[in-house]
Every structure is written in structure tokens, then in C-alpha cells.
Protein backbone atom coordinates (compact mmCIF):
# COMPACT_ATOMS: atom_id res chain seq x y z
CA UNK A 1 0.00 0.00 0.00
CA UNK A 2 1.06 3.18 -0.87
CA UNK A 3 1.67 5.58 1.71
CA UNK A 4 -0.10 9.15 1.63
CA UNK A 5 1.21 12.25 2.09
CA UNK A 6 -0.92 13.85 5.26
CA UNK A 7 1.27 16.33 7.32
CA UNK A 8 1.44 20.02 6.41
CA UNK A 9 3.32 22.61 7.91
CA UNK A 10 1.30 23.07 10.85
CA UNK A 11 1.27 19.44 12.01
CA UNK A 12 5.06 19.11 11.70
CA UNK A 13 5.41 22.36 13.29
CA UNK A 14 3.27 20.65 16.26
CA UNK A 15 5.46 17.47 16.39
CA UNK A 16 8.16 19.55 16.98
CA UNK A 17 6.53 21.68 19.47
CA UNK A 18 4.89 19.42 21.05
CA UNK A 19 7.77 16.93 21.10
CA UNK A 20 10.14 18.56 22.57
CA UNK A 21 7.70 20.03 25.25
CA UNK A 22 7.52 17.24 27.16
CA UNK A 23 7.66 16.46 30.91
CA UNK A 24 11.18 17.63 31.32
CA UNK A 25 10.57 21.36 30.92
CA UNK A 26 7.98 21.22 34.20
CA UNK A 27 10.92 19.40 36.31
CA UNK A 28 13.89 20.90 35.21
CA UNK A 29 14.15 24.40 36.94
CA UNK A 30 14.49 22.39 40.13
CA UNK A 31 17.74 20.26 38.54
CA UNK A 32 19.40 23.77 37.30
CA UNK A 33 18.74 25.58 40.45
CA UNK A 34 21.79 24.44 41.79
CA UNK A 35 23.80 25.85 39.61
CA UNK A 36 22.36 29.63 39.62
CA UNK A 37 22.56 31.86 36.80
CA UNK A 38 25.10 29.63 35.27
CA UNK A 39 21.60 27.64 34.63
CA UNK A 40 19.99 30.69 32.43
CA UNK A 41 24.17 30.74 30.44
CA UNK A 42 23.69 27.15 29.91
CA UNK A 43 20.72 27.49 28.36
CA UNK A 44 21.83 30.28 26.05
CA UNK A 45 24.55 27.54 25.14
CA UNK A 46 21.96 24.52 24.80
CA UNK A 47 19.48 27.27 22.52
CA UNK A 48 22.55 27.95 20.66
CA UNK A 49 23.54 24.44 19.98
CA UNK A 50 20.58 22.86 19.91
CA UNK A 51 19.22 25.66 16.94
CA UNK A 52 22.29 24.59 15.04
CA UNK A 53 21.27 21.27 15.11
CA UNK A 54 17.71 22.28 14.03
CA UNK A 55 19.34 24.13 10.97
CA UNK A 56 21.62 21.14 10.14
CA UNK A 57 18.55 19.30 9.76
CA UNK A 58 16.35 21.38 7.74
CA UNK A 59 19.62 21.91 5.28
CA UNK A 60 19.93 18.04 4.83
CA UNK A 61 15.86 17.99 4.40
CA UNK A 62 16.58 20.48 2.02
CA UNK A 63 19.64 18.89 0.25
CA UNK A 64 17.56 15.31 0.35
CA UNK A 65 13.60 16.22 -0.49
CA UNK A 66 13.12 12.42 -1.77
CA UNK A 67 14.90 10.68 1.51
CA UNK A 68 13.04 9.11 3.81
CA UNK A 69 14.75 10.84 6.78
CA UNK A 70 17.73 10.93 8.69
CA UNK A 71 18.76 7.55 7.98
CA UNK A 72 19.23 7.80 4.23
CA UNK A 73 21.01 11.19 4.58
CA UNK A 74 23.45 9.36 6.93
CA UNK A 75 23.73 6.59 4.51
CA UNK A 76 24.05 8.67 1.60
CA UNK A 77 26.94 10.51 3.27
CA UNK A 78 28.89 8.67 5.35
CA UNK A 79 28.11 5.11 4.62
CA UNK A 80 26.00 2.00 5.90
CA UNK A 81 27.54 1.38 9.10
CA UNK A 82 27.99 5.08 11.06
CA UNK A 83 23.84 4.88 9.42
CA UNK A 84 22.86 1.84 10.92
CA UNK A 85 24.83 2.83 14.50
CA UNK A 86 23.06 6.60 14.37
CA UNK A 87 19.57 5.14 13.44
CA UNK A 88 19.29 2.06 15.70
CA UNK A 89 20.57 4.11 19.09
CA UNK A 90 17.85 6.61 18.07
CA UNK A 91 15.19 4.29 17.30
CA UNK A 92 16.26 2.71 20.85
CA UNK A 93 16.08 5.63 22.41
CA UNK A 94 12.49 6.92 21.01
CA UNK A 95 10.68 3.99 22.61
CA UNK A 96 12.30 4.69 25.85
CA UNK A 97 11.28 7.88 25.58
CA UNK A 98 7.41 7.10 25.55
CA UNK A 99 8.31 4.26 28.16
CA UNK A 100 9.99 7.63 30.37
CA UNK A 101 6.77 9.63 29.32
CA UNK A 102 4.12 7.31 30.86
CA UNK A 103 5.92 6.94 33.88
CA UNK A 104 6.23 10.58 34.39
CA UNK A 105 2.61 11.18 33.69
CA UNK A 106 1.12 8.68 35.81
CA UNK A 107 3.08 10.74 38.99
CA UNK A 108 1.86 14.02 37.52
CA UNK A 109 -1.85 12.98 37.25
CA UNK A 110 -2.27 11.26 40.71
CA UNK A 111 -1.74 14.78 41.65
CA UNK A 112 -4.41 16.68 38.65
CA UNK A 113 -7.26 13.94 39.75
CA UNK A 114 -7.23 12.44 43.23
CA UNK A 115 -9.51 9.67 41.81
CA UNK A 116 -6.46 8.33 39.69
CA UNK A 117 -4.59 7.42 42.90
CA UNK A 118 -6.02 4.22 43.19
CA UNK A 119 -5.28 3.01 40.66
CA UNK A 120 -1.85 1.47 40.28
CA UNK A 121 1.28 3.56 38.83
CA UNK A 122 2.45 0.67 36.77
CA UNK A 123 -0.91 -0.11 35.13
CA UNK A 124 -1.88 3.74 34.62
CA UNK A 125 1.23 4.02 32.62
CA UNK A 126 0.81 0.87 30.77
CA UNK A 127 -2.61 1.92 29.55
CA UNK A 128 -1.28 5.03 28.41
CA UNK A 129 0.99 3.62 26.32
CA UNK A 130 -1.46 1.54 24.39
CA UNK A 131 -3.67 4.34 24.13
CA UNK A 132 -1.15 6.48 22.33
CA UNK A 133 -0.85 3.02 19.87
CA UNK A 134 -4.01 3.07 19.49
CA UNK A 135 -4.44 6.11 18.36
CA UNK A 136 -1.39 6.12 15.73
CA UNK A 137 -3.10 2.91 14.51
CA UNK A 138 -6.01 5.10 13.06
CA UNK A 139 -3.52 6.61 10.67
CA UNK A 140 -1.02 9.60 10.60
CA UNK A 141 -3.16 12.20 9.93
CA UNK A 142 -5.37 11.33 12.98
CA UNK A 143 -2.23 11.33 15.40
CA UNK A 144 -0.92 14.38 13.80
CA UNK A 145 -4.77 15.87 14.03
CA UNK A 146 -4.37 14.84 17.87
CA UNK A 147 -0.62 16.78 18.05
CA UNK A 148 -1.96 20.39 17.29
CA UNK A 149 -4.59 19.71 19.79
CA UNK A 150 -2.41 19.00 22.38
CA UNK A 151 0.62 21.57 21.52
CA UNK A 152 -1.92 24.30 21.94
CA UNK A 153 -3.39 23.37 25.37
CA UNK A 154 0.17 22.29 26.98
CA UNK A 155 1.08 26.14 25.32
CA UNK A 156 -1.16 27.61 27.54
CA UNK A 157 0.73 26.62 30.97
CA UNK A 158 3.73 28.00 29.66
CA UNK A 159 1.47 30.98 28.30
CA UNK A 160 0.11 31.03 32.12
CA UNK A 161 3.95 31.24 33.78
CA UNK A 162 5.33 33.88 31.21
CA UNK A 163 2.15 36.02 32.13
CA UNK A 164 2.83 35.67 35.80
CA UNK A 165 6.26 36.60 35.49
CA UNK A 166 5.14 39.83 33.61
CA UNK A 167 2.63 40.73 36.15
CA UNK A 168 5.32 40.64 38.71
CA UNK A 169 7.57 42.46 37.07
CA UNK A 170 5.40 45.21 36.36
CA UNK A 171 3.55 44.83 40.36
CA UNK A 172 6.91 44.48 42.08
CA UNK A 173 9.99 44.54 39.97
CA UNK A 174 12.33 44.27 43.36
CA UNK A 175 10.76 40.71 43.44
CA UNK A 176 13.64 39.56 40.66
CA UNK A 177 16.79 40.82 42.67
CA UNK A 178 15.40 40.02 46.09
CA UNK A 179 16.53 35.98 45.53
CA UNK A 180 19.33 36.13 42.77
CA UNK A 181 21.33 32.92 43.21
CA UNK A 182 25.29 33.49 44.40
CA UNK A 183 26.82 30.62 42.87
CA UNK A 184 29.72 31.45 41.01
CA UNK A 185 29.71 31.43 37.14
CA UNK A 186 32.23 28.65 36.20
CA UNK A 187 33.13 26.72 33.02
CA UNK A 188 32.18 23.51 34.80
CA UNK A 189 29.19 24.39 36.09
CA UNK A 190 28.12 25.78 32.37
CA UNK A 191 28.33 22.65 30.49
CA UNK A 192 26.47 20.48 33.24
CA UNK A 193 24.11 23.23 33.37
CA UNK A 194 23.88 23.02 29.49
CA UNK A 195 24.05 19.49 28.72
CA UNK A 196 21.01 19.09 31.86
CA UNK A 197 18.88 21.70 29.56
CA UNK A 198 19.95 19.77 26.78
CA UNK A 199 17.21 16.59 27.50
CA UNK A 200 14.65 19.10 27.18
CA UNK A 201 15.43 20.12 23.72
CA UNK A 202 15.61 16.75 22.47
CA UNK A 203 13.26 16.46 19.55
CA UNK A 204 14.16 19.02 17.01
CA UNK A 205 14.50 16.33 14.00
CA UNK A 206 11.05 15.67 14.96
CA UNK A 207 9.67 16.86 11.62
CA UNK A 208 12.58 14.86 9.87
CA UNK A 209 11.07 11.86 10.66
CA UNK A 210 8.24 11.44 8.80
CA UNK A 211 9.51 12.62 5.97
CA UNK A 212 7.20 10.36 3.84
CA UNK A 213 4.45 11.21 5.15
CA UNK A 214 5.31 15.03 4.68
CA UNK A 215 3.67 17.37 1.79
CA UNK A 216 6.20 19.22 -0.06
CA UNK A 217 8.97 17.66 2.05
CA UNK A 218 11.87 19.99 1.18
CA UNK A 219 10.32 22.94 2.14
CA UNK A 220 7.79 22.02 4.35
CA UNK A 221 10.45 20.18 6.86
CA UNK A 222 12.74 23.16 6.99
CA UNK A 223 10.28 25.74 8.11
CA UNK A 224 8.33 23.21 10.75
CA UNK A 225 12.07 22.90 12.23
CA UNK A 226 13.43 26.18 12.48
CA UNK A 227 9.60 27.53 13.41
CA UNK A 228 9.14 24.58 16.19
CA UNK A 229 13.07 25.29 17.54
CA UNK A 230 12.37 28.96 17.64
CA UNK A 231 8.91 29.01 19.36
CA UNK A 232 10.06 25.69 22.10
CA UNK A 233 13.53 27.73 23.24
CA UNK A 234 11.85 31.48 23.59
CA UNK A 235 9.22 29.83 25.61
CA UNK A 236 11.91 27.35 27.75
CA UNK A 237 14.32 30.39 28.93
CA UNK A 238 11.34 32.75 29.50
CA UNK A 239 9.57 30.09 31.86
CA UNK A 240 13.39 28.95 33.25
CA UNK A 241 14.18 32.84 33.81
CA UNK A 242 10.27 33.31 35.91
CA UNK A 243 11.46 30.16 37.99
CA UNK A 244 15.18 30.65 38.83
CA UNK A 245 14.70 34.45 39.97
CA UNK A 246 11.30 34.59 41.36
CA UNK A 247 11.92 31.30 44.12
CA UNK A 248 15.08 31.42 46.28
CA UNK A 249 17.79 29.04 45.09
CA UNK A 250 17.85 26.59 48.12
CA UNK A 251 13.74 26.49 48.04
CA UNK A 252 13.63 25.66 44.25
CA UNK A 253 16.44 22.83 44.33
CA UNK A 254 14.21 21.21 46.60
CA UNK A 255 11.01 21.37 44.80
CA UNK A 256 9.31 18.50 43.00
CA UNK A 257 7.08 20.81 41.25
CA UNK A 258 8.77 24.23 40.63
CA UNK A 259 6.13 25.75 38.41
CA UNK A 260 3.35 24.23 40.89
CA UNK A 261 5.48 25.83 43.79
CA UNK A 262 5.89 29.30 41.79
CA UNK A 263 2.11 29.19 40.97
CA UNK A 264 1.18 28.44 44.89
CA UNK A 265 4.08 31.33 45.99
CA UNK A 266 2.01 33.54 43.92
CA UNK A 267 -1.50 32.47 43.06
CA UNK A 268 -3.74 29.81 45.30
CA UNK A 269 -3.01 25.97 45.21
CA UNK A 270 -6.23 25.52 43.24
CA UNK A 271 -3.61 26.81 40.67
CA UNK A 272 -0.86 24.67 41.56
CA UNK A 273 -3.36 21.57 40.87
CA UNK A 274 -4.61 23.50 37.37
CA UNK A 275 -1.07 23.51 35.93
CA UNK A 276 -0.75 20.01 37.53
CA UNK A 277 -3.34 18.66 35.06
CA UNK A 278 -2.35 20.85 31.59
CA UNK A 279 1.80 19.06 32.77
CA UNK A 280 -0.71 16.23 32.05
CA UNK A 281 -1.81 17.15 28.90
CA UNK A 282 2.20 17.98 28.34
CA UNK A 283 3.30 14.57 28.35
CA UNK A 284 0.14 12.93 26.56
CA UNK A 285 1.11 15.35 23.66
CA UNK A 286 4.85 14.04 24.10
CA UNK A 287 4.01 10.66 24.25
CA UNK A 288 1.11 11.06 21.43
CA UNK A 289 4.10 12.70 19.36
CA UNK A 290 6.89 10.40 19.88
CA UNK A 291 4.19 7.20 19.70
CA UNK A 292 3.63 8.38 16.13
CA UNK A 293 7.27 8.94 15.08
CA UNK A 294 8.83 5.35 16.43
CA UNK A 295 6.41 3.72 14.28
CA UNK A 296 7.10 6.00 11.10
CA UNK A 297 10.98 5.47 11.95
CA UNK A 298 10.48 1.37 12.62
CA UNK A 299 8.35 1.73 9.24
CA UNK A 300 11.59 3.36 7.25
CA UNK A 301 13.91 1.21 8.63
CA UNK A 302 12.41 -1.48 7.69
CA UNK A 303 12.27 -0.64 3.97
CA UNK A 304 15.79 0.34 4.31
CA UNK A 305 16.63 -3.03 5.59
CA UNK A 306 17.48 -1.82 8.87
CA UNK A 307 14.84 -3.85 10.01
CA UNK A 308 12.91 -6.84 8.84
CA UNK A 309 10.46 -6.82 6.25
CA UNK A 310 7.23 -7.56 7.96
CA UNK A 311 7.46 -4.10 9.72
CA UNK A 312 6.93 -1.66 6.95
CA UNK A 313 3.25 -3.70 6.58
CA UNK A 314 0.64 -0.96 6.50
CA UNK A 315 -2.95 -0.94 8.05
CA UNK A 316 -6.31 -0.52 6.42
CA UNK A 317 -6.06 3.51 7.59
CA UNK A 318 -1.99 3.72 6.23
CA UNK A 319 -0.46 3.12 9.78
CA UNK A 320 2.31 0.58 10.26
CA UNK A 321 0.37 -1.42 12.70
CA UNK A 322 2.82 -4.06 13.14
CA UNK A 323 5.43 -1.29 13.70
CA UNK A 324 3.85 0.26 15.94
CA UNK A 325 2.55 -2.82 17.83
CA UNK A 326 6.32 -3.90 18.37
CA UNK A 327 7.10 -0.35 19.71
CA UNK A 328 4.22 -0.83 22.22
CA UNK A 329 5.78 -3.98 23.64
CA UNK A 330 9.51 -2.64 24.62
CA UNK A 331 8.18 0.60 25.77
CA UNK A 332 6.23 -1.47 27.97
CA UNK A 333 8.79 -4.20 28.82
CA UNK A 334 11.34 -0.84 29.35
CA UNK A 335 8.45 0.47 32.37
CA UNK A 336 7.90 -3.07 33.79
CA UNK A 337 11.64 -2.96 34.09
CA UNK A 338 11.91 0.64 35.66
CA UNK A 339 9.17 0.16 38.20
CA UNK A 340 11.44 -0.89 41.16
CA UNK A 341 12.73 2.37 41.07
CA UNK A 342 10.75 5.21 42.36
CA UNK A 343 8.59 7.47 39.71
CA UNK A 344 11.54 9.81 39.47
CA UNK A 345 14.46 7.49 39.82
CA UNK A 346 12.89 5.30 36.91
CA UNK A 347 12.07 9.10 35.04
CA UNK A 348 15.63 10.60 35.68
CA UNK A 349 17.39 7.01 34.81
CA UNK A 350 15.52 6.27 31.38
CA UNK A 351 15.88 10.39 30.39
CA UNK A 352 19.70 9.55 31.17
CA UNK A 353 19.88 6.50 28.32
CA UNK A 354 17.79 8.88 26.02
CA UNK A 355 19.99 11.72 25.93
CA UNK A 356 23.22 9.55 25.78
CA UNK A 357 21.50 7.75 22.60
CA UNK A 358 19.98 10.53 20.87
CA UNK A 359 23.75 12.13 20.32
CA UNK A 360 25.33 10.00 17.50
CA UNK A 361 22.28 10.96 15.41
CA UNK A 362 23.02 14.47 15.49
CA UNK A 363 26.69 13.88 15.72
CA UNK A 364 26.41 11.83 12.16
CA UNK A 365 23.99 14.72 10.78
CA UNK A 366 26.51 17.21 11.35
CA UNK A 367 29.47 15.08 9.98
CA UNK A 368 26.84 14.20 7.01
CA UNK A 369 26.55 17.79 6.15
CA UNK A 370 30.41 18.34 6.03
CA UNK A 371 30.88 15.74 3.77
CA UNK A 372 28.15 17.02 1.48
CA UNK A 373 29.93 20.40 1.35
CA UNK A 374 33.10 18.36 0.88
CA UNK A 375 31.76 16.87 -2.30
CA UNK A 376 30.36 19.63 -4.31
CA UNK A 377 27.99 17.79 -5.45
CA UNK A 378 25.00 20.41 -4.64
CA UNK A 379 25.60 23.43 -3.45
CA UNK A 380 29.66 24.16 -2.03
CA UNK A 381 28.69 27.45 0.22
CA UNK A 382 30.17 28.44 3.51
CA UNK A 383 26.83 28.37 5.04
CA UNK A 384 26.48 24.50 4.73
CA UNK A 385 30.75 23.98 5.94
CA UNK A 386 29.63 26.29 8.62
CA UNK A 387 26.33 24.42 9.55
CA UNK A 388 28.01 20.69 9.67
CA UNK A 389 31.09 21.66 11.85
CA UNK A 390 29.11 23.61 14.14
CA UNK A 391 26.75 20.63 14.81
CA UNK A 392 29.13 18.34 14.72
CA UNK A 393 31.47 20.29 17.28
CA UNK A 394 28.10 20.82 19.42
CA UNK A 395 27.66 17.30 19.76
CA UNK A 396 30.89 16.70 20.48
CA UNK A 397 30.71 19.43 23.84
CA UNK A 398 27.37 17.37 24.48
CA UNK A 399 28.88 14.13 24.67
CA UNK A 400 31.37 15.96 27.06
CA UNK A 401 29.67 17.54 29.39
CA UNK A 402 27.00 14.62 29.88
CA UNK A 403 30.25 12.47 31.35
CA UNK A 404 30.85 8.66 31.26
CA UNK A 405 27.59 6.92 32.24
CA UNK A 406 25.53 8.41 29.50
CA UNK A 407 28.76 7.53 26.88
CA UNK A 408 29.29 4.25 27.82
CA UNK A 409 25.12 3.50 27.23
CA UNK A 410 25.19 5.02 24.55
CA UNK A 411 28.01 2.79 23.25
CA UNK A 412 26.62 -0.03 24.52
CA UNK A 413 23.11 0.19 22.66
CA UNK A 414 25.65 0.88 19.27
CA UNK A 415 26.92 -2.74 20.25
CA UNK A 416 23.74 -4.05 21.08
CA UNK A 417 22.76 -3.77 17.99
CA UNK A 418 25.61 -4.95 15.62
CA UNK A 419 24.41 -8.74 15.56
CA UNK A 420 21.37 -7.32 13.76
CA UNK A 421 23.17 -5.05 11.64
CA UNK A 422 25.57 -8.31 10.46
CA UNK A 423 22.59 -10.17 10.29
CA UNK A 424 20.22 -7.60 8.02
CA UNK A 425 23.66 -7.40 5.73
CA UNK A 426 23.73 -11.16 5.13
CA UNK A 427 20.15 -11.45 4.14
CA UNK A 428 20.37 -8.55 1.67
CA UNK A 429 20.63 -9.53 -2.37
CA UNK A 430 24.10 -9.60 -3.86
């Protein structure tokens, strides 16, 4: 069956958007506070980075309108092999994601709807991964229908913060020097504040993904990337800035809810328990999002060879239903696996893996784009040299500043996967 081509600007826009916006944002002001205004540098540093990335994929989506994502640009560029290793440790790392998600929103919504804590954690989040299959099963353009919904309504907490900080600064502007942080502004203390922020800017290929699935891919793609970058890291050091300056340091690196605790410090806790429910509708957008990409990406890989056949294998509505019924199985097995831990030890372990795998994807990207330039073959301007080494020298400082547990996992699901790699080779046609 042939698939259709069903996501316009907008909707890619939203997967970007809405992907990236997950549950991080809503718990990472407490992890930065630590580190004080080195937090609001490193973010300048992740934006920076991060946007570069952004542009280094809309260039290649540019450069490639007929590849079916990041994998064949990869390929096309630097070979099978660095292809495979890029592909599978982000394929790996998109189904822990949603495994990450539903454990994250099952703690947030115990606390939106008192009714929900009876039920069990472990069950709650199972369901809501099945739900999120479900609902990619009834075709991309549903799912992606279901994205834009959900961007706009997790938009409006953020929308709800920015506004409060606003007030405050025009009510009492002493209230943002009264609780400055005093830690010291060091060159350690910037890259783990930067390479924290970075898990929360994870997802700016989103748009790449699909590719298709995407109407007029080569410019469509782009624009939904730069747009969705643009609008998610405005919006994340606004909200960050509100956070670190209007809650003293030692109260917000205790807080398990910093934007519920800036919200009671200011408003009533009928508010706190308001924002608790749209963090809600944060991560069911996330894991709506990411639900529909890991079965588009299982889908390409699969007709790459990546993967085997059976999983390109297309529903009555255009979904790869067996794709996405496999993705549905690890990101349970990955929970059932987590759920010794607490909520947030299994949350900050599995966001550990993710970051640490997403890396040689953008690493290869950036290489990918240097070697394009290298060529000729297209278009030999400084803009596209420029573009590739400053991802690629991004990802490197990444990789640096996350430190050896996140490396080594992310080495070790590159190995994990080489058996299937030599395998997939053999069966391939002479």
C-alpha cells in the first residue's frame, strides 16, 4: 500500500513543538537551580547548539527532499555502518522515551485527579501507552490531528507562567533581585548546566522523521524545524528565567514541582493543581508525538533493511500497525523494568539513556553535512561547511559535558545492535 502524504506545515510544526515540550521542561528548573545563573548561560549555550542542530537538519531535508529521513542522509553521506549505529541508538532511544513519558505522567496525574490514585502507577502508565498506539493505529493524519490539539493546550501553561512573570515584574519589579542565586559562574558548572537543559530540547529532528508522510517535504520540513526550535527555546528560557529568579535558590532545588510551587508562591493551590493537570496534557502530547514517530521510523527502517520486512506492513487507515505494535511492547517491557525504582528514579534514569542515545544521530547529521559540502555535489557554500562543523562540534561538547555513564550506554546500545546489523547485511541480495 502506498503511503499518503498527510502532514502540512502546521502538524510538523506541532510534532516539533509538542515533542520537545515534554515532561522535562515542568521538572527541570528544580535540577538547574543548583547551579544559579550559570543555569539561564547554559541554556543560552543549549538554545545555541541545539538551533544549530535544528538548521543542520532542515539543510539536509533540504539537500535530500526524496529521503526518507535521517537515515538515508546518513547513509548517503557517510556510509552503511555510522547509518545503521546513528539510526538504531535513536530508534532505541524513542521507545524509551514514551516508556519515560508514561511513567512521568502517571506521577503528575495522581496529583491533577485524586480519583487516579487508586489506581496502580504501573498499570496507569501501561494503559497510556497503548492508548497512544491506538491512536497512531487510526492513521497519521489522525495522530498528527491529535498533536496540534495538544501543543496548543500544553502552550497555555507555559502561556500562564510567562504572564505571571510579567505581572510581577510590572507589580513588584524588586521581586527579581530580592533571591538572585550566588553561585559562582564557572566553566564547569556551564556545560552540566547546558548538557542538563539539553534533555529538554531533544526532539528538534522531529519533523525529519516522517519525511514520507510530509507534503512538499523539502520545504515544508525546513520551516516546521526552524519555526518549532524557535517558538520551544523562547518559551523554555522565559519560563526557566520566571522560575530561577522569582523562588530562592535553596527552596527551588528542593522542589518536585517548581512551576506548581511558583504558581502556589504567587496564586492559590487551586492553581498549583490547574497547571498540575495541563503538565498532564504535556506529556500525553509528548508521548502522542513520539508514539507516532517510532512507528514512522520502525516503518523506514524497515524498507531500508534496517529492520525486517514484515514491519513496513501498513494498516487498512496507512499506519504501520505491526510497527507500531512492536514499539508498544519494549516501551512497555522498558516500564515493567523501571518500576522498582521510584517514579523519578525510573524518570531521571531512562531520560539519562535517552539523551546519551539521541547524540550520534546528530553527531552523524553534522558530519553528514560536512561531507556534502566536501563533495560539491550540490551546493559548495560556507553556510552549509559552517552548519556541519558547528553541529558536529556541538555534539561533540554534548557528549562531554554529559560524562561517562551516559557515553558508555550510549556505546553499549551501538553494540547491542551490531548482531542485527551483520545479520540484516547477510540477508540482503548480492
Amino acid at each position: 500500500m502506498q503511503t499518503t502524504k498527510e502532514l502540512g506545515f502546521w502538524m510538523c510544526t506541532a510534532l516539533v513543538v509538542g515533542n520537545v515540550i515534554g515532561m522535562g521542561i515542568f521538572m527541570l528548573p528544580a535540577s538547574l537551580a543548583p547551579f544559579g545563573l550559570n543555569a539561564l548561560v547554559g541554556w543560552g549555550i543549549t538554545v545555541l547548539g541545539m538551533s544549530m542542530v535544528a538548521r543542520v537538519f532542515a539543510r539536509l531535508a533540504r539537500e535530500f527532499p526524496q529521503a526518507d529521513g535521517p537515515y538515508a542522509y546518513i547513509r548517503d553521506t557517510l556510509g552503511d555502518a555510522p547509518a545503521f549505529v546513528a539510526i538504531w541508538c535513536y530508534w532505541v532511544s524513542l521507545w524509551i522515551t514514551n516508556a519515560a513519558l508514561a511513567i512521568g505522567i502517571a506521577g503528575y496525574l495522581a496529583a491533577a485527579v485524586p480519583s487516579a490514585q487508586s489506581l496502580p502507577p504501573l498499570l496507569l502508565a501501561l494503559g497510556l501507552i497503548w492508548t497512544f498506539v491506538l491512536v497512531s493505529l487510526l492513521g497519521a493524519r489522525t495522530g498528527g490531528g491529535v498533536q496540534v490539539i495538544t501543543t496548543l493546550l500544553k502552550l497555555l501553561p507555559m502561556a500562564a507562567i510567562i504572564l505571571l512573570g510579567a505581572w510581577v515584574l510590572l507589580r513588584d519589579p524588586a521581586a527579581y533581585t530580592r533571591s538572585v542565586p550566588s553561585t559562582p559562574i564557572t566553566l564547569h558548572d556551564l556545560m552540566a548546566a547546558s548538557t542538563i537543559a539539553l534533555f529538554a530540547m531533544l526532539g528538534v529532528e522531529s519533523a525529519t522523521i516522517p519525511a514520507g508522510r510530509v507534503r512538499e517535504p523539502e520545504r515544508t520540513i525546513p520551516r516546521a524545524t526552524l519555526a518549532g526550535t524557535l517558538v520551544t527555546a523562547l518559551i523554555y528560557i522565559a519560563v526557566s528565567t520566571v522560575a530561577l529568579l522569582l523562588i530562592p535558590q535553596q527552596q527551588l532545588a528542593q522542589s518536585t514541582a517548581p512551576f506548581v510551587e511558583l504558581l502556589n508562591r504567587y496564586g492559590s493551590s487551586a492553581d498549583g493543581r490547574l497547571l498540575a493537570g495541563f503538565v498532564v496534557v504535556s506529556g500525553l502530547g509528548a508521548l502522542n508525538g513520539w508514539t507516532l514517530l517510532t512507528g514512522e521510523l520502525t516503518r523506514s527502517m524497515s524498507q531500508h533493511g534496517v529492520l525486517p520486512p514484515r514491519l513496513q506492513a501498513l494498516n487498512g487507515r496507512g499506519a504501520p500497525a505491526t510497527a507500531l505494535l512492536l514499539v508498544g511492547v519494549l516501551a512497555s517491557g522498558m516500564v515493567l523494568m523501571n518500576y522498582s525504582r521510584s517514579l523519578v528514579q525510573g524518570f531521571t534514569f531512562l531520560t539519562l539513556v535517552v539523551t546519551g542515545a539521541n547524540l550520534p544521530l546528530y553527531l552523524f547529521c553534522g558530519l553528514a553535512l560536512t561531507v556534502l559540502w566536501r563533495r560539491g555535489t550540490r551546493i559548495r557554500s560556507a553556510d552549509v561547511l559552517f552548519l556541519g562543523m558547528a553541529g558536529t562540534a556541538y555534539s561533540v561538547f554534548a557528549f562531554i559535558g554529559l560524562g561517562g555513564e551516559p557515553f558508555v550506554w550510549a556505546l553499549a546500545l551501538a553494540a547491542a545492535g551490531l548482531p542485527l546489523y551483520v545479520l540484516m547485511r547477510m540477508r540482503k541480495p548480492a
